[in-house]
PDB file of N, CA and C in Angstrom:
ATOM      1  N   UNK A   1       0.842  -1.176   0.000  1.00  0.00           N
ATOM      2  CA  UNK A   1       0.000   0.000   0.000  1.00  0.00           C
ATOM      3  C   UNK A   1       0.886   1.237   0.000  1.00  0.00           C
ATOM      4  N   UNK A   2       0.717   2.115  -0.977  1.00  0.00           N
ATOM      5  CA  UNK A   2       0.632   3.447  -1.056  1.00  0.00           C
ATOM      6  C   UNK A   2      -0.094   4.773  -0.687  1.00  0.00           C
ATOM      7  N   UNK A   3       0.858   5.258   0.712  1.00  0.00           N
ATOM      8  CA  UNK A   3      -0.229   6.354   1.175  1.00  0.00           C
ATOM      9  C   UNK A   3       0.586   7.396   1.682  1.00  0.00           C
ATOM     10  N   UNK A   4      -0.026   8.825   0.842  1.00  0.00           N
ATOM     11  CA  UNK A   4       0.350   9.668   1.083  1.00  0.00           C
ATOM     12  C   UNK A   4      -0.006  10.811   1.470  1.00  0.00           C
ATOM     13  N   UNK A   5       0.886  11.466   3.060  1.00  0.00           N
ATOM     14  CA  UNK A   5      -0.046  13.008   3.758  1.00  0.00           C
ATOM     15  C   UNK A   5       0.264  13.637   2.702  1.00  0.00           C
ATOM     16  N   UNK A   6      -0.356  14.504   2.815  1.00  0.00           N
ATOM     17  CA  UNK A   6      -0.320  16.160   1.915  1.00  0.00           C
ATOM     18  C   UNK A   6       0.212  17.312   2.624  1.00  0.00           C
ATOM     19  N   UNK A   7       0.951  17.720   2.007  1.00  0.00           N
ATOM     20  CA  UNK A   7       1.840  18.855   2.820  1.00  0.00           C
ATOM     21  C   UNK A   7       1.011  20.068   2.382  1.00  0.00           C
ATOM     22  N   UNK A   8       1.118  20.319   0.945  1.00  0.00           N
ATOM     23  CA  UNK A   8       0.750  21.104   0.355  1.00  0.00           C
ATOM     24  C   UNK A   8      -0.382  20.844  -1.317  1.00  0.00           C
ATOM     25  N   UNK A   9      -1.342  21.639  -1.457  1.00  0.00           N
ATOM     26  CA  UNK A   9      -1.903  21.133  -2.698  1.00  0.00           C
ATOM     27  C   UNK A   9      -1.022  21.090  -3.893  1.00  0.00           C
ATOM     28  N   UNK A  10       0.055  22.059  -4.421  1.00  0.00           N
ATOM     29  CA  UNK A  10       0.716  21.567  -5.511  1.00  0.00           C
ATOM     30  C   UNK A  10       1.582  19.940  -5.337  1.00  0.00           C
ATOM     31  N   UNK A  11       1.753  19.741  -4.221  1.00  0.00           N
ATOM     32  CA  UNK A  11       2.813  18.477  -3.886  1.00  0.00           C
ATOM     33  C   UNK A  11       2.075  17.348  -3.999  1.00  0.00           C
ATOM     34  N   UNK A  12       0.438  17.258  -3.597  1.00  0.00           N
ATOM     35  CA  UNK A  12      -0.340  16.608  -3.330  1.00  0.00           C
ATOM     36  C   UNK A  12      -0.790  16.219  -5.081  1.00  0.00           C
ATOM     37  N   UNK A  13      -0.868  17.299  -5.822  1.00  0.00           N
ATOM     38  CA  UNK A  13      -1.185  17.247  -7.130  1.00  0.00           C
ATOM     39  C   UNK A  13      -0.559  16.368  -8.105  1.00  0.00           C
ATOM     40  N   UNK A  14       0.784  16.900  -7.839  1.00  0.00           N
ATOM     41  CA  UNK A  14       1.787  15.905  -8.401  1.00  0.00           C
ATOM     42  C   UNK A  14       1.884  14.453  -8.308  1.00  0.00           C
ATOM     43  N   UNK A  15       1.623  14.621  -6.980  1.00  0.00           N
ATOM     44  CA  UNK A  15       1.553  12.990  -6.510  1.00  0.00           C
ATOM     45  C   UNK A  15       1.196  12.099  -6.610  1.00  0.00           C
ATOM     46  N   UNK A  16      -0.340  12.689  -7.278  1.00  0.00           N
ATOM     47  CA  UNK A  16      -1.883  12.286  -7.732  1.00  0.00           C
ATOM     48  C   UNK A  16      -1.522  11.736  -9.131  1.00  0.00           C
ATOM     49  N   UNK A  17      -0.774  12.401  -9.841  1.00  0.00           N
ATOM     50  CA  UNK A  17      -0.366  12.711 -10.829  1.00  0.00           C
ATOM     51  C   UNK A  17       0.151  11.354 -11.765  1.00  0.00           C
ATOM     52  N   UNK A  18       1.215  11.454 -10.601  1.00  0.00           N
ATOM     53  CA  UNK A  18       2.204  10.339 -11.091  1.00  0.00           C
ATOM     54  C   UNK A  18       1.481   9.301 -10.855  1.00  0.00           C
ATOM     55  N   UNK A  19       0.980   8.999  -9.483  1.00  0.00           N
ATOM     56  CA  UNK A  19       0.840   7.735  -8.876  1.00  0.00           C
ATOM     57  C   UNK A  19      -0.662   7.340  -9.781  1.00  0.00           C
ATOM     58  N   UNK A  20      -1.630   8.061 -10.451  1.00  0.00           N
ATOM     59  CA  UNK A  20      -2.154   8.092 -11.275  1.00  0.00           C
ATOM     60  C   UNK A  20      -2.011   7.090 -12.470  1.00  0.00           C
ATOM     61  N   UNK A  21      -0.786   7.594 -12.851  1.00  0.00           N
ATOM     62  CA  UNK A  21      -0.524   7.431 -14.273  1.00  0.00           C
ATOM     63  C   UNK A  21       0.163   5.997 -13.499  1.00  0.00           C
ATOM     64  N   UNK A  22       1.464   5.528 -13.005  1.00  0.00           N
ATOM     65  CA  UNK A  22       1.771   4.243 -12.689  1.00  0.00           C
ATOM     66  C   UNK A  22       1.055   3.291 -11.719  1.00  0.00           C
ATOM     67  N   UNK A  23       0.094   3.518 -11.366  1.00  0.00           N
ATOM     68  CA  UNK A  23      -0.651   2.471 -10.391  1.00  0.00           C
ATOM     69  C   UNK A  23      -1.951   1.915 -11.163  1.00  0.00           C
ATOM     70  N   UNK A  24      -2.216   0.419 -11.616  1.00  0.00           N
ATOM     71  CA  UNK A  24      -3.282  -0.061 -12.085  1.00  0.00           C
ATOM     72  C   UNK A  24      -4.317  -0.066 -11.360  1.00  0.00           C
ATOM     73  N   UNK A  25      -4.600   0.978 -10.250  1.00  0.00           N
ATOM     74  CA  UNK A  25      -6.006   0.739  -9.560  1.00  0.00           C
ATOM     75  C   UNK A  25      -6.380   2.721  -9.715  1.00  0.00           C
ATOM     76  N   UNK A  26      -7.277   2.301  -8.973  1.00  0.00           N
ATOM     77  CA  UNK A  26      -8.034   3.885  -8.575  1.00  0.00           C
ATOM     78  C   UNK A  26      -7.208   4.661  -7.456  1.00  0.00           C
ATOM     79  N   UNK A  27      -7.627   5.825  -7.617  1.00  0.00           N
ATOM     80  CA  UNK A  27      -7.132   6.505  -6.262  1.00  0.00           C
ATOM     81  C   UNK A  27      -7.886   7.298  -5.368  1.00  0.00           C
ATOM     82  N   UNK A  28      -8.049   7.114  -4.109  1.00  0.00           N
ATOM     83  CA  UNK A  28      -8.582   7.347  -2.805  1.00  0.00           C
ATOM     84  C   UNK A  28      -8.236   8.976  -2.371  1.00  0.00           C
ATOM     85  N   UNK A  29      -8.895   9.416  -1.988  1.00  0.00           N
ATOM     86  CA  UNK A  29      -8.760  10.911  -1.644  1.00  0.00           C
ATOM     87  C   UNK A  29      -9.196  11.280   0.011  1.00  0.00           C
ATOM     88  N   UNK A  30      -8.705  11.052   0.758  1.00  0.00           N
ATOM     89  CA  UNK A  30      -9.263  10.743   2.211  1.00  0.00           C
ATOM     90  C   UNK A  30      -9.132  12.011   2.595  1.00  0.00           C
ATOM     91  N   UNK A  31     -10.359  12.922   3.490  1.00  0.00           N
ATOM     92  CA  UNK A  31     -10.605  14.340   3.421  1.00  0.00           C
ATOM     93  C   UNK A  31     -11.468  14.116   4.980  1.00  0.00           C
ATOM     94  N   UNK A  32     -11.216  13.039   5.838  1.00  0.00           N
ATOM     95  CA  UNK A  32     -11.956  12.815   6.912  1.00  0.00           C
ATOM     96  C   UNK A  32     -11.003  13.000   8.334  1.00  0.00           C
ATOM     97  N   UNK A  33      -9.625  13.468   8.066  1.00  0.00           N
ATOM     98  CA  UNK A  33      -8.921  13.561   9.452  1.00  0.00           C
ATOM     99  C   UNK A  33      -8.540  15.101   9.027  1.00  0.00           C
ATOM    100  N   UNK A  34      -7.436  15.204   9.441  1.00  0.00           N
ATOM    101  CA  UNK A  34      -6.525  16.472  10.066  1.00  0.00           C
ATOM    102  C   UNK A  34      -6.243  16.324   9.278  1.00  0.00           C
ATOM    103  N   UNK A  35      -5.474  15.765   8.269  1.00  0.00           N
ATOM    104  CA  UNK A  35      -4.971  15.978   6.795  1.00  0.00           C
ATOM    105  C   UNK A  35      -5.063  15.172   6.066  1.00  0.00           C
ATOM    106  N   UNK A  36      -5.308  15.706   4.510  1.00  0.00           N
ATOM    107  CA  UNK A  36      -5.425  15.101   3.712  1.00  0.00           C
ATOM    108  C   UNK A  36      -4.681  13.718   3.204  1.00  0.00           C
ATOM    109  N   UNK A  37      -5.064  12.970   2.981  1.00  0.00           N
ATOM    110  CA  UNK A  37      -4.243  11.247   2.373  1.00  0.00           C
ATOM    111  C   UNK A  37      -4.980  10.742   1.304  1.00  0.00           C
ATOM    112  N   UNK A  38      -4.031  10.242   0.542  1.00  0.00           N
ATOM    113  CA  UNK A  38      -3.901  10.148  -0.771  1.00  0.00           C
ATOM    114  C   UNK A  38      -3.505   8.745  -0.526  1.00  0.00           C
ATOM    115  N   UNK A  39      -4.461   7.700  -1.285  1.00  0.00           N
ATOM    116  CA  UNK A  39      -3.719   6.023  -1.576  1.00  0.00           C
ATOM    117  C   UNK A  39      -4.356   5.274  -2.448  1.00  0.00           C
ATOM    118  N   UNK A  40      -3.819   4.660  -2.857  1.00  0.00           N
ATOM    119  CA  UNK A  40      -3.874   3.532  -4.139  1.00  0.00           C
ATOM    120  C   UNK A  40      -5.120   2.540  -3.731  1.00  0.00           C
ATOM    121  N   UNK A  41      -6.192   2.750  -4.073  1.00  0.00           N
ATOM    122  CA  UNK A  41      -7.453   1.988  -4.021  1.00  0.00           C
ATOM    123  C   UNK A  41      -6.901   0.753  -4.205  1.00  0.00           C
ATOM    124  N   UNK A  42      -6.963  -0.257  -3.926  1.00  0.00           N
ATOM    125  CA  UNK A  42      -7.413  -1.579  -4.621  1.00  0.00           C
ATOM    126  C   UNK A  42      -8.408  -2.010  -5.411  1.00  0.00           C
ATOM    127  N   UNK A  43      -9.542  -1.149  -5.007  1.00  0.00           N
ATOM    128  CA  UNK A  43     -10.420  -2.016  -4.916  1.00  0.00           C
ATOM    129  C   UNK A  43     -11.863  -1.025  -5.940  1.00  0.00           C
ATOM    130  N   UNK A  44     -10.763  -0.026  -6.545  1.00  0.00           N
ATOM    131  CA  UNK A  44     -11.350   0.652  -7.713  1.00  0.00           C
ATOM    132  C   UNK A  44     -10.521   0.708  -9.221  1.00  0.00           C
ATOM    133  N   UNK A  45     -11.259   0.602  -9.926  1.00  0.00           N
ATOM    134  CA  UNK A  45     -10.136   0.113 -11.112  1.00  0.00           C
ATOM    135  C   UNK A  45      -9.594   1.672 -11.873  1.00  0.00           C
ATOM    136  N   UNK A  46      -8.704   1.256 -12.728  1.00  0.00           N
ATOM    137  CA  UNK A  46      -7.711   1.929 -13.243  1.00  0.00           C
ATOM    138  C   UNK A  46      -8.681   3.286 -14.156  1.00  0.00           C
ATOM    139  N   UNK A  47      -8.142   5.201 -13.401  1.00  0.00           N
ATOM    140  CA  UNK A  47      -8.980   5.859 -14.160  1.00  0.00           C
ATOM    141  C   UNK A  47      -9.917   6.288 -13.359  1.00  0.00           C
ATOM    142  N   UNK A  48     -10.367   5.855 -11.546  1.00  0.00           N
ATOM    143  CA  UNK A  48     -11.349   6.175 -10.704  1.00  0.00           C
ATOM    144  C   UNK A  48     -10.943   7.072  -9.777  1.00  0.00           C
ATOM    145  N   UNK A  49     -11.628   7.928  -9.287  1.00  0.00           N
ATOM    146  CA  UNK A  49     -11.144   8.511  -8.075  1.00  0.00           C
ATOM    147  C   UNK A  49     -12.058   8.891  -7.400  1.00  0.00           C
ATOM    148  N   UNK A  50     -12.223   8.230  -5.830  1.00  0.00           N
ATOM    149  CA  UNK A  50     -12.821   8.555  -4.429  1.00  0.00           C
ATOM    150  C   UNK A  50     -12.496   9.441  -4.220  1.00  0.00           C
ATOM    151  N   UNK A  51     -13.200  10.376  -3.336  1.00  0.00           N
ATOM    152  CA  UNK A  51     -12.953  11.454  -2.400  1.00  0.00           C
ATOM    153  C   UNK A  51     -13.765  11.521  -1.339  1.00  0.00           C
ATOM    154  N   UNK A  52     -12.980  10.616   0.010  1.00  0.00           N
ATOM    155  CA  UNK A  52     -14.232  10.944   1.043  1.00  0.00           C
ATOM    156  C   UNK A  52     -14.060  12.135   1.789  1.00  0.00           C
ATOM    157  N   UNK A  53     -15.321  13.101   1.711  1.00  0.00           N
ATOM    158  CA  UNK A  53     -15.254  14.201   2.401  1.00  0.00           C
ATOM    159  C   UNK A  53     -15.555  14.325   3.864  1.00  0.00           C
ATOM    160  N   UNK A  54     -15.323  15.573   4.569  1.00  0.00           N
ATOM    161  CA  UNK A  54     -15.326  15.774   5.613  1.00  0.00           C
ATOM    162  C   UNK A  54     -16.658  15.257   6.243  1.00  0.00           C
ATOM    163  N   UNK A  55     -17.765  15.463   5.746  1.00  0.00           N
ATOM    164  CA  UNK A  55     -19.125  15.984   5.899  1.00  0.00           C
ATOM    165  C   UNK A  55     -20.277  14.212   5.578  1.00  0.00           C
ATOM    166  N   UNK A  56     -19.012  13.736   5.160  1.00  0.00           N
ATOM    167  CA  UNK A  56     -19.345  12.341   5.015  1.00  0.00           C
ATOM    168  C   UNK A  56     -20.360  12.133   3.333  1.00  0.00           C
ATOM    169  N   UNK A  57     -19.950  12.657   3.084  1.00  0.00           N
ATOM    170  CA  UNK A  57     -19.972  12.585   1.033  1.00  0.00           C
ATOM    171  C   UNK A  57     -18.701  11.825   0.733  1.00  0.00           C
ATOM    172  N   UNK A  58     -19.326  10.661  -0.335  1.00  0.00           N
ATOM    173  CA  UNK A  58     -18.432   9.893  -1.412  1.00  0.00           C
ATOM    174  C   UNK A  58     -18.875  10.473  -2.311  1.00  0.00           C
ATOM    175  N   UNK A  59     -17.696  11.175  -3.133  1.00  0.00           N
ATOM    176  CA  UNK A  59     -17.497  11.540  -4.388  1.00  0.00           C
ATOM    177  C   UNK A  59     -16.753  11.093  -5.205  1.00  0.00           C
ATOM    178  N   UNK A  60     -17.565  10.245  -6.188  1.00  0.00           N
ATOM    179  CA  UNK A  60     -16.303   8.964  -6.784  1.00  0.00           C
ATOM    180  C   UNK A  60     -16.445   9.752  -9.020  1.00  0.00           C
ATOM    181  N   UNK A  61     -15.733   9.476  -9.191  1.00  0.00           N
ATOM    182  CA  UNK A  61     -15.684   9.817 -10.790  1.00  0.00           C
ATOM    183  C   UNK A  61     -14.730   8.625 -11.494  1.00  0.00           C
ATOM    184  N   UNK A  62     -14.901   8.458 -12.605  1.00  0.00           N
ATOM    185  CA  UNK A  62     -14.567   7.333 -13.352  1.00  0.00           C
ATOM    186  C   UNK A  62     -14.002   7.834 -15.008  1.00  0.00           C
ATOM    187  N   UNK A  63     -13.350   6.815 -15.394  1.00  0.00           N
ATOM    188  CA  UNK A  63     -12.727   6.756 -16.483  1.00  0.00           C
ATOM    189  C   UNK A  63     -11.806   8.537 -16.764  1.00  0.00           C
ATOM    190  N   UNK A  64     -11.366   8.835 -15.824  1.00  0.00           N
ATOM    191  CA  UNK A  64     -10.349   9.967 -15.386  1.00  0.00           C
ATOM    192  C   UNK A  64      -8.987   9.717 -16.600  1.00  0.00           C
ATOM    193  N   UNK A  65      -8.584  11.424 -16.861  1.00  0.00           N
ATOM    194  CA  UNK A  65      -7.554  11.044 -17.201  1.00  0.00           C
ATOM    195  C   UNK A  65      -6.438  11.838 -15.825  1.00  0.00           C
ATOM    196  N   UNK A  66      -4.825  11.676 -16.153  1.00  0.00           N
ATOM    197  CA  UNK A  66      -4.161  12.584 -14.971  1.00  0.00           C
ATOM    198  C   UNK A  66      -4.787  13.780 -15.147  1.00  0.00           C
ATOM    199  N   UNK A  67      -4.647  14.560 -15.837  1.00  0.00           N
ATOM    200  CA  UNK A  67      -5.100  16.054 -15.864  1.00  0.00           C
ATOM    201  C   UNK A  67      -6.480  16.271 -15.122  1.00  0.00           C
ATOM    202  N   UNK A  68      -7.086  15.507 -15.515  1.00  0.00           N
ATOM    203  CA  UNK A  68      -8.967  15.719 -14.655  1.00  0.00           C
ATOM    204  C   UNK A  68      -8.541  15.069 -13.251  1.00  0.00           C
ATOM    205  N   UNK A  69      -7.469  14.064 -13.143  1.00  0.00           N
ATOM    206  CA  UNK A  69      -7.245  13.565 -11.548  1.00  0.00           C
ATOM    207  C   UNK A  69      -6.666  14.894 -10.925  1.00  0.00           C
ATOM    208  N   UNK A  70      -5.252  15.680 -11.416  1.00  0.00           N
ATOM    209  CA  UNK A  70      -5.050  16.758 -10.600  1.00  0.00           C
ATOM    210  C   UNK A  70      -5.984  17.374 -10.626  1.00  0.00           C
ATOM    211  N   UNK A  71      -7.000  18.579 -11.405  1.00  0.00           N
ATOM    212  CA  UNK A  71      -7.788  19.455 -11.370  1.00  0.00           C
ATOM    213  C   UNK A  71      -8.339  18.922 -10.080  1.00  0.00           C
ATOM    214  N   UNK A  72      -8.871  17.588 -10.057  1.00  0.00           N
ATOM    215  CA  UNK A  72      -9.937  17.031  -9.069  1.00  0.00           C
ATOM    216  C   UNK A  72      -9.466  17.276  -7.740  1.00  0.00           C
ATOM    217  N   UNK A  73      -8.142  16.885  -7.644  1.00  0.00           N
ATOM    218  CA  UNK A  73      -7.310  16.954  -6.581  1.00  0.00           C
ATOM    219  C   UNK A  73      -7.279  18.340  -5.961  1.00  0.00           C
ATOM    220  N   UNK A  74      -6.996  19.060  -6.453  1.00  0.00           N
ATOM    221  CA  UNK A  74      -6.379  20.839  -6.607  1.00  0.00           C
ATOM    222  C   UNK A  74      -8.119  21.430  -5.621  1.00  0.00           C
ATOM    223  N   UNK A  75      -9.253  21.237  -6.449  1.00  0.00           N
ATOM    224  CA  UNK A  75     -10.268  21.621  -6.525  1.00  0.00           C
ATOM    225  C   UNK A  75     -10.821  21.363  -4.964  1.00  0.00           C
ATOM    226  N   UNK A  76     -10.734  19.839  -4.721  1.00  0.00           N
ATOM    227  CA  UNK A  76     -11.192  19.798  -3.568  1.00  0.00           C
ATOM    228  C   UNK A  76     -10.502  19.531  -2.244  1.00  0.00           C
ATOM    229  N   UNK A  77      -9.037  19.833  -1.877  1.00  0.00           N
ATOM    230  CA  UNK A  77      -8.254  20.329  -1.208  1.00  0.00           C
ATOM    231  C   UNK A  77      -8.608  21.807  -1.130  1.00  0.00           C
ATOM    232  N   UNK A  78      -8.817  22.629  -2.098  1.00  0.00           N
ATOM    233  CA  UNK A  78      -9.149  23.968  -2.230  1.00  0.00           C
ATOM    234  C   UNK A  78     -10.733  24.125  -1.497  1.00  0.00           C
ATOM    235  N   UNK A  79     -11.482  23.491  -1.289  1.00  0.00           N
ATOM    236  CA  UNK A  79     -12.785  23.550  -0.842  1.00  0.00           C
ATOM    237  C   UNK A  79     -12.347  23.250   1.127  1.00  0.00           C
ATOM    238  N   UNK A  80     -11.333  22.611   1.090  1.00  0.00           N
ATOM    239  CA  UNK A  80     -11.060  22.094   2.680  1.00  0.00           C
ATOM    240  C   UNK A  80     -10.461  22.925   3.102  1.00  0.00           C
ATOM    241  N   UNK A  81      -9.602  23.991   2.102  1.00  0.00           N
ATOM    242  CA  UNK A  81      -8.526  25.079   2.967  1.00  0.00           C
ATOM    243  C   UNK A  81      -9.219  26.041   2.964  1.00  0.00           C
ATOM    244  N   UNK A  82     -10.720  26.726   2.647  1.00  0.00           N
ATOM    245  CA  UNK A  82     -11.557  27.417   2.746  1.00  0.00           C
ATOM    246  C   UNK A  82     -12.830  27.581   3.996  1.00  0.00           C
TER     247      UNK A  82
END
């Protein structure tokens, strides 16, 4: 397993980014503690991305490319630092 805090949203973006593009599963967006974490779904396939929010919303999207995974990323980190 792959899991990563977020320091910052550009670092977090990147991260998304890469691990995106080389990991055959989905990626997890965990938005329910003190900071944000980022990890390699298993158990969503390649192109998906979770985001569980604070407020207890799953926000899941599918057939993603990287670019729509960072925006996604960027966007709702940006909704939590607000």
């Amino acid at each position: 397993m792959i899991s990563v805090k977020a320091v910052s949203v550009p670092s977090l973006t990147a991260v998304a980014s890469l691990l995106f593009r080389m990991a055959e599963k989905g990626l997890k967006l965990d938005l329910t503690g003190g900071d944000a974490v980022l990890r390699i779904a298993d158990d969503l396939p390649t192109g998906s991305v979770l985001i569980l929010r604070q407020d207890g919303r799953q926000d899941r999207r599918d057939s993603m490319t990287a670019q729509q995974t960072g925006y996604l990323m960027r966007t709702a980190l940006a909704a939590v630092e607000t």
